[in-house]
N, C-alpha and C. Protein backbone atom coordinates (compact mmCIF):
# COMPACT_ATOMS: atom_id res chain seq x y z
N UNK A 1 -2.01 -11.92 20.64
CA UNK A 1 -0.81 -11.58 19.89
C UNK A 1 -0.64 -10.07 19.92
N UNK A 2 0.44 -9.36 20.51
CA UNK A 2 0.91 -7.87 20.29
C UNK A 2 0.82 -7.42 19.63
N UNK A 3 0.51 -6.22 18.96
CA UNK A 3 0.45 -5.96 17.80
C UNK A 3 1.62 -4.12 17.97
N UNK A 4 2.09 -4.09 17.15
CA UNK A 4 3.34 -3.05 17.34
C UNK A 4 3.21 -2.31 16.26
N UNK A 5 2.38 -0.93 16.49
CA UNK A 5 2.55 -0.07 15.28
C UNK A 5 1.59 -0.59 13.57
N UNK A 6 0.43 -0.65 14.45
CA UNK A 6 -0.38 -1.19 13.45
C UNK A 6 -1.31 0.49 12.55
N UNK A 7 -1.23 0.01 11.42
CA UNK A 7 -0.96 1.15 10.44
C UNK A 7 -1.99 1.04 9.23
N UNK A 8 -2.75 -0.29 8.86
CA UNK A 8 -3.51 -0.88 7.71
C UNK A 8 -4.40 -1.77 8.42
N UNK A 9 -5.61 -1.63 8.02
CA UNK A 9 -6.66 -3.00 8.62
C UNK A 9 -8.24 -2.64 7.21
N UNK A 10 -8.36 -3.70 6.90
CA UNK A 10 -9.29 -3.59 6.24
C UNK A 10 -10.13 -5.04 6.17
N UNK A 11 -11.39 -4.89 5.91
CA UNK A 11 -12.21 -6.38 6.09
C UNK A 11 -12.77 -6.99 4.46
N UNK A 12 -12.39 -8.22 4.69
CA UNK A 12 -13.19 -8.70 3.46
C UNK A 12 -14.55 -9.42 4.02
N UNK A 13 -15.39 -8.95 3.30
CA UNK A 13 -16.58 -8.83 4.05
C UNK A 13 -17.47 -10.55 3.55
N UNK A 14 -16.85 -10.98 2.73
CA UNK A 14 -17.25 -12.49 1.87
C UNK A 14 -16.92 -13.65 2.78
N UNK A 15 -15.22 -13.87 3.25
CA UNK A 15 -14.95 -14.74 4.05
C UNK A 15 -15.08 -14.23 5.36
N UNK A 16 -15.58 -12.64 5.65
CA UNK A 16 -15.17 -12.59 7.21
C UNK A 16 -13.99 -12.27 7.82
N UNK A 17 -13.08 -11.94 7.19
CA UNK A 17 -11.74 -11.88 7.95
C UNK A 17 -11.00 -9.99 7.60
N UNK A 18 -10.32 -10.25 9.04
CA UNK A 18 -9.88 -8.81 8.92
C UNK A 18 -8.50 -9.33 8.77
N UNK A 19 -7.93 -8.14 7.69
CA UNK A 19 -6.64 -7.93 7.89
C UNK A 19 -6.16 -6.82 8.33
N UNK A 20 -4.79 -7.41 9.04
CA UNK A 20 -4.15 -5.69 9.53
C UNK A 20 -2.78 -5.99 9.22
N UNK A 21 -1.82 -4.56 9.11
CA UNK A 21 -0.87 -4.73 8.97
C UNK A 21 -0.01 -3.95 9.72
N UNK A 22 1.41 -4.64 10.66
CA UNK A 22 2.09 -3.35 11.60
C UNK A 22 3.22 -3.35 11.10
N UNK A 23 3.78 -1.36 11.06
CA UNK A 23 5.51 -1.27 10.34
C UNK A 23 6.21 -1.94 11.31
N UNK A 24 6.22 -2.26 13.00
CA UNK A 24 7.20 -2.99 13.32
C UNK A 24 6.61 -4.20 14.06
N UNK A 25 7.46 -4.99 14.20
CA UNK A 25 7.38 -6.54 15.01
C UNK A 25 6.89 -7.27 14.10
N UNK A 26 7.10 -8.63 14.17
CA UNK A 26 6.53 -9.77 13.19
C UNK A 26 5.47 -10.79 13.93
N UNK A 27 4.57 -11.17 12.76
CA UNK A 27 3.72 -10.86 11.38
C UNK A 27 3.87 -9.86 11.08
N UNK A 28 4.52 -8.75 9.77
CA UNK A 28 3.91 -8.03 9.36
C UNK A 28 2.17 -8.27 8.96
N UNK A 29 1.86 -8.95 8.29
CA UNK A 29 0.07 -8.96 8.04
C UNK A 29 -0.30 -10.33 9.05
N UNK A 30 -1.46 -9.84 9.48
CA UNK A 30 -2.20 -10.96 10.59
C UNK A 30 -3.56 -10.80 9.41
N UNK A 31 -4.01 -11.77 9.69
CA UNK A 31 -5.85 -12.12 9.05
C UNK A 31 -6.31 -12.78 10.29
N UNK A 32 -7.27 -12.02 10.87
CA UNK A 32 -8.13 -12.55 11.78
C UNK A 32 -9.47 -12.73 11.51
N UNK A 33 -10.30 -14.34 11.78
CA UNK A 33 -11.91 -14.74 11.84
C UNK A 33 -12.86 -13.11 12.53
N UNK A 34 -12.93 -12.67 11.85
CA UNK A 34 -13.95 -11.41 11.80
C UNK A 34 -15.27 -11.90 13.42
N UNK A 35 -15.55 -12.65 13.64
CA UNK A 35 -17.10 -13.15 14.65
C UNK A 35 -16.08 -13.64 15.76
N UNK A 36 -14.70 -14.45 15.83
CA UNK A 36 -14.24 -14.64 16.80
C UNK A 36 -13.52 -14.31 17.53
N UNK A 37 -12.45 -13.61 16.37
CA UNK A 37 -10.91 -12.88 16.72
C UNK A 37 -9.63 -13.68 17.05
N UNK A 38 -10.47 -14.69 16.22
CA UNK A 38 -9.18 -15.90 16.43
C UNK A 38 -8.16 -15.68 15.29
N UNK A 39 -6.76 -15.59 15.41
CA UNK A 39 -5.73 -15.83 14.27
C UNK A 39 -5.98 -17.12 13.38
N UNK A 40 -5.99 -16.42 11.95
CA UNK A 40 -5.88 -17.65 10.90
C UNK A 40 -4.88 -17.86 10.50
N UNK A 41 -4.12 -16.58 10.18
CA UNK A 41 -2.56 -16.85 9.36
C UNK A 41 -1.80 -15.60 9.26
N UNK A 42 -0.88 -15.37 9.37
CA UNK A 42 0.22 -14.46 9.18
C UNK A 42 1.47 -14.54 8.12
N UNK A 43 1.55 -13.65 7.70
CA UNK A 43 2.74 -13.49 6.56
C UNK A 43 3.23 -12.23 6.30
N UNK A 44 4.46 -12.13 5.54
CA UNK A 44 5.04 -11.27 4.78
C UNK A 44 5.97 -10.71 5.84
N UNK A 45 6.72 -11.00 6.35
CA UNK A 45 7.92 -10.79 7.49
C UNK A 45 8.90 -10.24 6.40
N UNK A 46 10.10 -9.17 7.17
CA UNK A 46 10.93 -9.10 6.37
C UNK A 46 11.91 -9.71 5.66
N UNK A 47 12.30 -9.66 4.22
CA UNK A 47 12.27 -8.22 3.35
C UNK A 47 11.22 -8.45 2.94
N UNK A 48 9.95 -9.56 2.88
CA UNK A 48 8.71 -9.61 1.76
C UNK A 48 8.12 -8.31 1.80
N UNK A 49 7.94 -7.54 3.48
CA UNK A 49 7.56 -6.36 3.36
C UNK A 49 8.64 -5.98 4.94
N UNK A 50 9.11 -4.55 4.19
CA UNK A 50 9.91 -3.88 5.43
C UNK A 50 8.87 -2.76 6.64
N UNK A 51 8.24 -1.56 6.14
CA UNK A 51 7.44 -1.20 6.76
C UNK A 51 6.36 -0.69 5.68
N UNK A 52 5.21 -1.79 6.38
CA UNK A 52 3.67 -1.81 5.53
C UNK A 52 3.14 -0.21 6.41
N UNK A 53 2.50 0.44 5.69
CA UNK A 53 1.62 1.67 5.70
C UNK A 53 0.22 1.77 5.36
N UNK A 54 -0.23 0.97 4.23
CA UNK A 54 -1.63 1.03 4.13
C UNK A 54 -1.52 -0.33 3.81
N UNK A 55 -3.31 -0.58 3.96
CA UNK A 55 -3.61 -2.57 3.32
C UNK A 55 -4.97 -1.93 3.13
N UNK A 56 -5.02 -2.54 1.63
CA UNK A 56 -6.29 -2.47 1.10
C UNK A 56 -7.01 -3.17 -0.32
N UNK A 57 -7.95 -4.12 0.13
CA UNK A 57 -8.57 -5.24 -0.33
C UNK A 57 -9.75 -4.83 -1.40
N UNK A 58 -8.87 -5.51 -2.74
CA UNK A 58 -9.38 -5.12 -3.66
C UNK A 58 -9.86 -6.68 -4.64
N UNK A 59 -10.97 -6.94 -4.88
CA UNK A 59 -11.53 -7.60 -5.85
C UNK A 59 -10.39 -8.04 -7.12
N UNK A 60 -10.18 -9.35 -7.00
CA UNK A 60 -9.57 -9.57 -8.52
C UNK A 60 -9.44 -9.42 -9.56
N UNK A 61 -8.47 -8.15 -10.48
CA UNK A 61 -8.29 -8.71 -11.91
C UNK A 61 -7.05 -8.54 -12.87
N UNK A 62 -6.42 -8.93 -12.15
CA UNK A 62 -5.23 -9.55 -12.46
C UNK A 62 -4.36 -10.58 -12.05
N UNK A 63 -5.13 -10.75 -11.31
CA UNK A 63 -4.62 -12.55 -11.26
C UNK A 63 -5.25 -13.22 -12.03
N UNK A 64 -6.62 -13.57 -12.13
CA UNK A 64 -7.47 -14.50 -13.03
C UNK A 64 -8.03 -14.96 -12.04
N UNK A 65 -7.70 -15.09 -10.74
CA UNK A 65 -7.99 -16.38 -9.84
C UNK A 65 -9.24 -16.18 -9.44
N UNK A 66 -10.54 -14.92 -9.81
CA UNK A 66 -11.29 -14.77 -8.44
C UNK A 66 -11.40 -14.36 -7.29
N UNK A 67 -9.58 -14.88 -7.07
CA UNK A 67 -9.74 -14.17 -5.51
C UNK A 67 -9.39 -12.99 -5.21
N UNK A 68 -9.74 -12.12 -3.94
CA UNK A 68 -9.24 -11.06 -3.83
C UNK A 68 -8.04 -10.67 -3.27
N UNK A 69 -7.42 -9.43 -3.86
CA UNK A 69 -6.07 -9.05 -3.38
C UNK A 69 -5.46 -8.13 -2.34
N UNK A 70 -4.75 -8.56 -1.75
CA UNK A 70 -4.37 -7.41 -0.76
C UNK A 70 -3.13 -6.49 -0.85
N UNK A 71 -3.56 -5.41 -1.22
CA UNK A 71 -2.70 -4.52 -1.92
C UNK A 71 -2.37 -3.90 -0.53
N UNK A 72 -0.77 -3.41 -0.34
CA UNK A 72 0.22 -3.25 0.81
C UNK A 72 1.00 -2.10 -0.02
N UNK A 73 1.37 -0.76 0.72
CA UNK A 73 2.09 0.02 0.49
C UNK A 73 3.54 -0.31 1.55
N UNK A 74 4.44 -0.10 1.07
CA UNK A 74 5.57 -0.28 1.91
C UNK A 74 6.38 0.61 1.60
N UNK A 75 7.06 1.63 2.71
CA UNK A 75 7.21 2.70 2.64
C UNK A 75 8.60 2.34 2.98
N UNK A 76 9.40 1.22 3.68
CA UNK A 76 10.81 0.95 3.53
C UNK A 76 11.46 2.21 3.76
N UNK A 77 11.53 1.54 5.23
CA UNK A 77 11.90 2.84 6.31
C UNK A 77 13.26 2.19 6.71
N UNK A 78 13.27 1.30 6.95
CA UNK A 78 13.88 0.41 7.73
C UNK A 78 15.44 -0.27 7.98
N UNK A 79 14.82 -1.75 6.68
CA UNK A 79 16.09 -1.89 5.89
C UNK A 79 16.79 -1.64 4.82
N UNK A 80 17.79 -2.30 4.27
CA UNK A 80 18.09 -1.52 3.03
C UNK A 80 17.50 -2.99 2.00
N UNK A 81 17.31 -1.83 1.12
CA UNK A 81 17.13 -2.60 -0.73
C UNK A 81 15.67 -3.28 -0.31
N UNK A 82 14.69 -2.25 0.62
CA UNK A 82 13.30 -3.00 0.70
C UNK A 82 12.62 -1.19 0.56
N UNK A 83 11.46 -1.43 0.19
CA UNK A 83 10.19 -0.75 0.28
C UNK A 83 10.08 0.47 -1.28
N UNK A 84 9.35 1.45 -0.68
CA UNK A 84 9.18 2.45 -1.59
C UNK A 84 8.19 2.03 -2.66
N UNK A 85 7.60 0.92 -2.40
CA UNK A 85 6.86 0.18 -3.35
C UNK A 85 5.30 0.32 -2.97
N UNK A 86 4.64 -0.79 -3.95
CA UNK A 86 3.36 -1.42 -3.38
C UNK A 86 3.49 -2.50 -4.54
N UNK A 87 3.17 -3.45 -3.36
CA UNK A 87 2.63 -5.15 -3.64
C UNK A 87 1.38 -5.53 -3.41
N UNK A 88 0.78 -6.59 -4.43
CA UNK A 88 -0.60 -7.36 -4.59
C UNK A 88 -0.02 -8.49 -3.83
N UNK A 89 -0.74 -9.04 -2.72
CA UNK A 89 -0.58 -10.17 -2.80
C UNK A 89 -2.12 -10.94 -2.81
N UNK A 90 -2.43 -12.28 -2.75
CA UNK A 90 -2.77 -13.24 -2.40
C UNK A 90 -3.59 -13.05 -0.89
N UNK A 91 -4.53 -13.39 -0.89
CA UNK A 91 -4.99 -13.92 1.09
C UNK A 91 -3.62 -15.03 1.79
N UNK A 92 -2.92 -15.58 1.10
CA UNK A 92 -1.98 -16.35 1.48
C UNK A 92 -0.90 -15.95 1.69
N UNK A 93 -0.59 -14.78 0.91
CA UNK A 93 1.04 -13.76 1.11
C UNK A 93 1.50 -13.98 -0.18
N UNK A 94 1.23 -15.14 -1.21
CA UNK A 94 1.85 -15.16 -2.19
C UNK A 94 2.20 -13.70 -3.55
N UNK A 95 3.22 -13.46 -3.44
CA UNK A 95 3.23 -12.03 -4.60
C UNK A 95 2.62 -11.83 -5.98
N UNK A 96 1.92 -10.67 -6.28
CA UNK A 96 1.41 -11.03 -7.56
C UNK A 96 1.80 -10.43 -8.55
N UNK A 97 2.27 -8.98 -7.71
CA UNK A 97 2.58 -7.61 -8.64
C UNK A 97 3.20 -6.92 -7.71
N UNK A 98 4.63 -5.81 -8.32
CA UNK A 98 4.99 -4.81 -7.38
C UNK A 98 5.10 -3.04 -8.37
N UNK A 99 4.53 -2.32 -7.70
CA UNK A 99 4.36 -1.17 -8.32
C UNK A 99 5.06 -0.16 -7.90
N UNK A 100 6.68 -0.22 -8.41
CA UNK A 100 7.66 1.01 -7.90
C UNK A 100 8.83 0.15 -7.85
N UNK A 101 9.96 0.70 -7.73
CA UNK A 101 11.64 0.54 -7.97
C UNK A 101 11.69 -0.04 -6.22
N UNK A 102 11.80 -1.15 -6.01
CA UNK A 102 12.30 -1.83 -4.58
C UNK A 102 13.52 -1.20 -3.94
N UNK A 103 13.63 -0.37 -3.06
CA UNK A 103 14.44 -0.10 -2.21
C UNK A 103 14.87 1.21 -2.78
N UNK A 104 14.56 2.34 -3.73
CA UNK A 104 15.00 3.49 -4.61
C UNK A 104 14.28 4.19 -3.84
N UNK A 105 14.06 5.36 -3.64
CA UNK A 105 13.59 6.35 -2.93
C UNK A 105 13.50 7.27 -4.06
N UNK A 106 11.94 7.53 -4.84
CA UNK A 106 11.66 8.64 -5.84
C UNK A 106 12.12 9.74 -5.53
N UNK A 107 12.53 10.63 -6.57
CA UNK A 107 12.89 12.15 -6.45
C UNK A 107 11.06 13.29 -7.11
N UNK A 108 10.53 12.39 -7.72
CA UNK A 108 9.23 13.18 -7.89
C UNK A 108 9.91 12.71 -9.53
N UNK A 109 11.00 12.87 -10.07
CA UNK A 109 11.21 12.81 -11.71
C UNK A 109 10.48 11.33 -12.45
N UNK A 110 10.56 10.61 -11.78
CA UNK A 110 10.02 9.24 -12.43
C UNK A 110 8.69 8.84 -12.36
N UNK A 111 7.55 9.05 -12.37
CA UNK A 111 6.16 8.74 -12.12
C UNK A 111 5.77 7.72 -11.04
N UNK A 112 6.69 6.75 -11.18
CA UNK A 112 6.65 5.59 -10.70
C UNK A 112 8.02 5.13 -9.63
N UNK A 113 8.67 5.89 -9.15
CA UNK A 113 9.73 5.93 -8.31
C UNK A 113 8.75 6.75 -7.08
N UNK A 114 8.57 5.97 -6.01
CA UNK A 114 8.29 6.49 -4.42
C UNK A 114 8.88 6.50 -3.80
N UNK A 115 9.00 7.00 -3.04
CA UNK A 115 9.73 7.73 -1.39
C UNK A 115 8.62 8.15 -0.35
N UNK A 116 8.70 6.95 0.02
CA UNK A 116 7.64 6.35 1.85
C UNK A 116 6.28 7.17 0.95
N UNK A 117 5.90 6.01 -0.17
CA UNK A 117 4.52 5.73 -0.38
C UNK A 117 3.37 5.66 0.89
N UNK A 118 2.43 6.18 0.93
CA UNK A 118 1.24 5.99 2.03
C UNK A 118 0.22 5.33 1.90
N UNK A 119 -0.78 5.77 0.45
CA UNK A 119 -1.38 4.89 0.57
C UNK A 119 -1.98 5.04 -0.67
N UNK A 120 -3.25 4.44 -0.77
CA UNK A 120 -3.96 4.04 -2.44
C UNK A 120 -5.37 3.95 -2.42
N UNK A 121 -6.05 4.21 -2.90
CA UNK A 121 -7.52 3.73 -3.30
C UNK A 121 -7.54 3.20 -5.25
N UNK A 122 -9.19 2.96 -4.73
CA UNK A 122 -8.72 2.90 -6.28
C UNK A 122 -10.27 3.49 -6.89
N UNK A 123 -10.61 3.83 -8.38
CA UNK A 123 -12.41 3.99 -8.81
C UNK A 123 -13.24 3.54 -8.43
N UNK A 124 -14.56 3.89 -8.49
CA UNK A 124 -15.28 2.57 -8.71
C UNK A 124 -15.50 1.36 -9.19
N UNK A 125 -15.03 1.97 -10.12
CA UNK A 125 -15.45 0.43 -11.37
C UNK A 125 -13.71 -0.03 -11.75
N UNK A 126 -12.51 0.41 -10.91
CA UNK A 126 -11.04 -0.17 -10.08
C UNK A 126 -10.43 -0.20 -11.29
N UNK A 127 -10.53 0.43 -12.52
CA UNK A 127 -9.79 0.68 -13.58
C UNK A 127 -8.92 1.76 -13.39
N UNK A 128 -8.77 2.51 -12.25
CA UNK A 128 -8.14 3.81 -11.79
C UNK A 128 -7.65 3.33 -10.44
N UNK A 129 -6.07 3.68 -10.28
CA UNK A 129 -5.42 3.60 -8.90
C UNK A 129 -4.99 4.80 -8.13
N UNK A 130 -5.14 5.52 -7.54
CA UNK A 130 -4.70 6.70 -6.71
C UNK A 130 -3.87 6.46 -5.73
N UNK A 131 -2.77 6.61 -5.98
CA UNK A 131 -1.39 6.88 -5.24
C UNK A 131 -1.06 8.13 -4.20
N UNK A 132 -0.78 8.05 -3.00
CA UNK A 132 -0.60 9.22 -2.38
C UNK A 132 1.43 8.70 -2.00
N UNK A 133 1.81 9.81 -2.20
CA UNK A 133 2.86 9.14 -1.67
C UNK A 133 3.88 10.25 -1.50
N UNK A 134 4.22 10.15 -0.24
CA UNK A 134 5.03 11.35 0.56
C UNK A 134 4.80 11.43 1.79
N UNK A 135 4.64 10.38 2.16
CA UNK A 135 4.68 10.36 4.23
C UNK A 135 5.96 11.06 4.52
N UNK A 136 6.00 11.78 4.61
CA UNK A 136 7.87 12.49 5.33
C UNK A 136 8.78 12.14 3.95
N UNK A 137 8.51 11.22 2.82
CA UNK A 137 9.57 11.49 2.39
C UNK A 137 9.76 12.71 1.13
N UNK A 138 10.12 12.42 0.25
CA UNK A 138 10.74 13.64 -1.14
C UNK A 138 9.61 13.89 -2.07
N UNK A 139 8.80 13.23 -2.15
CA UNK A 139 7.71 13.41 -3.51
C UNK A 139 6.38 14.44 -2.92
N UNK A 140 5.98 13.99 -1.96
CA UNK A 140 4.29 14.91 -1.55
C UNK A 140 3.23 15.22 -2.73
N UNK A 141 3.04 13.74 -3.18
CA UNK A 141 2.22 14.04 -4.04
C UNK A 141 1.25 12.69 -4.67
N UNK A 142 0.30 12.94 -5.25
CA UNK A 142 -0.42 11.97 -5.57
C UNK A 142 -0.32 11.31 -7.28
N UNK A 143 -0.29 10.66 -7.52
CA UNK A 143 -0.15 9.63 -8.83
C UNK A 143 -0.89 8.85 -8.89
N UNK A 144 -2.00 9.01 -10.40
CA UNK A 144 -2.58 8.35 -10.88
C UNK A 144 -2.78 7.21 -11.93
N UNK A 145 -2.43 5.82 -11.62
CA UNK A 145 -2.44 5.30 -13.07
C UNK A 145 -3.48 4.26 -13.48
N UNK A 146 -3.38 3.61 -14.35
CA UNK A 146 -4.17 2.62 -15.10
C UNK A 146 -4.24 1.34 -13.79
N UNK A 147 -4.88 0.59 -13.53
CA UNK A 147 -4.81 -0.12 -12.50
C UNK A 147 -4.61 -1.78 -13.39
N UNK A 148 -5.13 -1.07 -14.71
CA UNK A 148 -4.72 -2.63 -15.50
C UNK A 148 -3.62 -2.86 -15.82
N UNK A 149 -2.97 -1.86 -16.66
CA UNK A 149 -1.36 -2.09 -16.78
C UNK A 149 -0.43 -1.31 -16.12
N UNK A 150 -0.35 -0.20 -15.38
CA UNK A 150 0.07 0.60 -14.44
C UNK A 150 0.69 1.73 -14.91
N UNK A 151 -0.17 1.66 -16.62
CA UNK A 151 0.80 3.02 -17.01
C UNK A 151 0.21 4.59 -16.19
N UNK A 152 0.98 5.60 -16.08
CA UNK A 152 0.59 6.82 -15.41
C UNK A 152 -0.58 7.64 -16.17
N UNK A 153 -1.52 7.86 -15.49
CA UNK A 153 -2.28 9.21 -15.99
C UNK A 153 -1.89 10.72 -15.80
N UNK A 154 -1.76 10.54 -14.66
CA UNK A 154 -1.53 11.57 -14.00
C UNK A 154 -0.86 11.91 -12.84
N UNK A 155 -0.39 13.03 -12.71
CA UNK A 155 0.25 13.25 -11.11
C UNK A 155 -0.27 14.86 -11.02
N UNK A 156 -0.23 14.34 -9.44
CA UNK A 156 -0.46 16.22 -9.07
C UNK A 156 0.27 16.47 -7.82
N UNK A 157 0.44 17.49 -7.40
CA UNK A 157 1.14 17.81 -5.68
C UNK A 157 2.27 18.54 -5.85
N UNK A 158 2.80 18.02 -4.78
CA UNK A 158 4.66 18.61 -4.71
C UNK A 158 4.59 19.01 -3.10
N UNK A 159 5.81 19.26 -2.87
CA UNK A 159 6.27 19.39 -1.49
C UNK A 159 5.28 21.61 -1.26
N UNK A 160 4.82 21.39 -0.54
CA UNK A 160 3.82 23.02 -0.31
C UNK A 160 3.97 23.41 1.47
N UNK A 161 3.23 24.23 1.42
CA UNK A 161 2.87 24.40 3.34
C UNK A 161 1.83 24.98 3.30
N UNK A 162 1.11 25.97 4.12
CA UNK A 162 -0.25 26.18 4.49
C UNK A 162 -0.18 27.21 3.27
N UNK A 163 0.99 28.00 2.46
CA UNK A 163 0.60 28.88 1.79
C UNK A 163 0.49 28.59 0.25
N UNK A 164 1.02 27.24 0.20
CA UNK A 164 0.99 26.76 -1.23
C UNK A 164 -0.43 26.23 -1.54
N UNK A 165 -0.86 26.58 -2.93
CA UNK A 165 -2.29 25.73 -3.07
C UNK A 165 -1.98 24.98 -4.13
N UNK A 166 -2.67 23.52 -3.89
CA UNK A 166 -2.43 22.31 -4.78
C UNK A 166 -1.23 21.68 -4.45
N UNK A 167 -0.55 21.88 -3.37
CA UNK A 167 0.60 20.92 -2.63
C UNK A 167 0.24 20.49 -1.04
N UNK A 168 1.26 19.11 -1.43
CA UNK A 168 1.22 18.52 0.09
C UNK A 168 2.22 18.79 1.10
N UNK A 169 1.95 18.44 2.26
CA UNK A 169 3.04 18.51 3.26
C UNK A 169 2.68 17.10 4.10
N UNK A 170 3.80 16.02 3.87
CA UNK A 170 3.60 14.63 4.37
C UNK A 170 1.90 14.08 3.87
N UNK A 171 2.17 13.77 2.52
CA UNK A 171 0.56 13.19 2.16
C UNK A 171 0.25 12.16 3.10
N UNK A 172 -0.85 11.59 3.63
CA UNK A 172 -0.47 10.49 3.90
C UNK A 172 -1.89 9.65 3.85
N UNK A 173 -3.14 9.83 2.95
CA UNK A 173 -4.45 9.14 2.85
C UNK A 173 -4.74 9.24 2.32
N UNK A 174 -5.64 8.31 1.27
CA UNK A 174 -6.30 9.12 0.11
C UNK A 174 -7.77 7.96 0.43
N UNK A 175 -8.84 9.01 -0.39
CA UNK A 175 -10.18 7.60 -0.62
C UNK A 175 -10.46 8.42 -1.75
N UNK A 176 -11.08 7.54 -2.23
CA UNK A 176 -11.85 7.86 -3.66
C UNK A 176 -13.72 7.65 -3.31
């Protein structure tokens, strides 16, 4: 299977399977058998996600279910009234949670309004989410919130260049 502009891949190391995710051509997300490289399943075609940027597999707790989630930045490049977000889903594609105004493009004023989000980590102990978000677009900056209810802690950044200190220019990674 082709893969076009693949941008997110991360492994869950329990069942074995990798996921990846590409901003163009469909499947957006593939899950592949980790030992064989055989396709298991694909999902989230557009609008579920317009252009995915990061994927990253985080332990359950907010679903209840146990299972783990695959958290997708979508930077909604593309079409209209999609992205600027990030979604939880399911190993199945099913939605759980979306974190940001669908298809709005942040100005930096709203905490929670993005413009071509990049990407996320989260604490150790995943009570903390780290937001980077400003791939090329308006914000260049990082946002911190509660990972349980998504209120904001913090933000830091702003649009900078080599002479600004404590600003970004196109954030686009974060790890914790």
């Amino acid at each position: 299977q082709p893969m076009n502009g693949t941008s997110g891949v991360d492994v869950d190391p329990v069942a074995g399977e990798v996921y990846m995710c590409q901003q163009r051509g469909e499947p957006r997300i593939t899950v592949w058998d980790e030992k064989t490289g055989k396709l298991l399943r694909s999902w989230g075609n557009p609008p579920v996600l317009d252009t995915p940027h990061a994927l990253r597999i985080k332990k359950a707790d907010i679903s209840g279910s146990g299972e783990i989630e695959i958290w997708i930045t979508d930077m909604g490049v593309g079409l209209p009234d999609t992205g600027h977000v990030i979604k939880a889903f399911t190993p199945n594609g099913t939605l759980l949670r979306t974190i940001g105004e669908v298809g709005v493009a942040g100005t930096g004023l709203r905490p929670l309004q993005f413009g071509n989000v990049a990407d996320l980590d989260w604490s150790q102990d995943f009570t903390k989410m780290v937001i980077v978000d400003g791939d090329g677009g308006p914000n260049n900056r990082a946002v911190e919130i509660s990972a349980k209810n998504g209120d904001v802690i913090t933000s830091w950044g702003g649009l900078g260049g080599p002479e600004t200190k404590g600003k970004f220019n196109i954030s686009h990674g974060v790890a914790i």
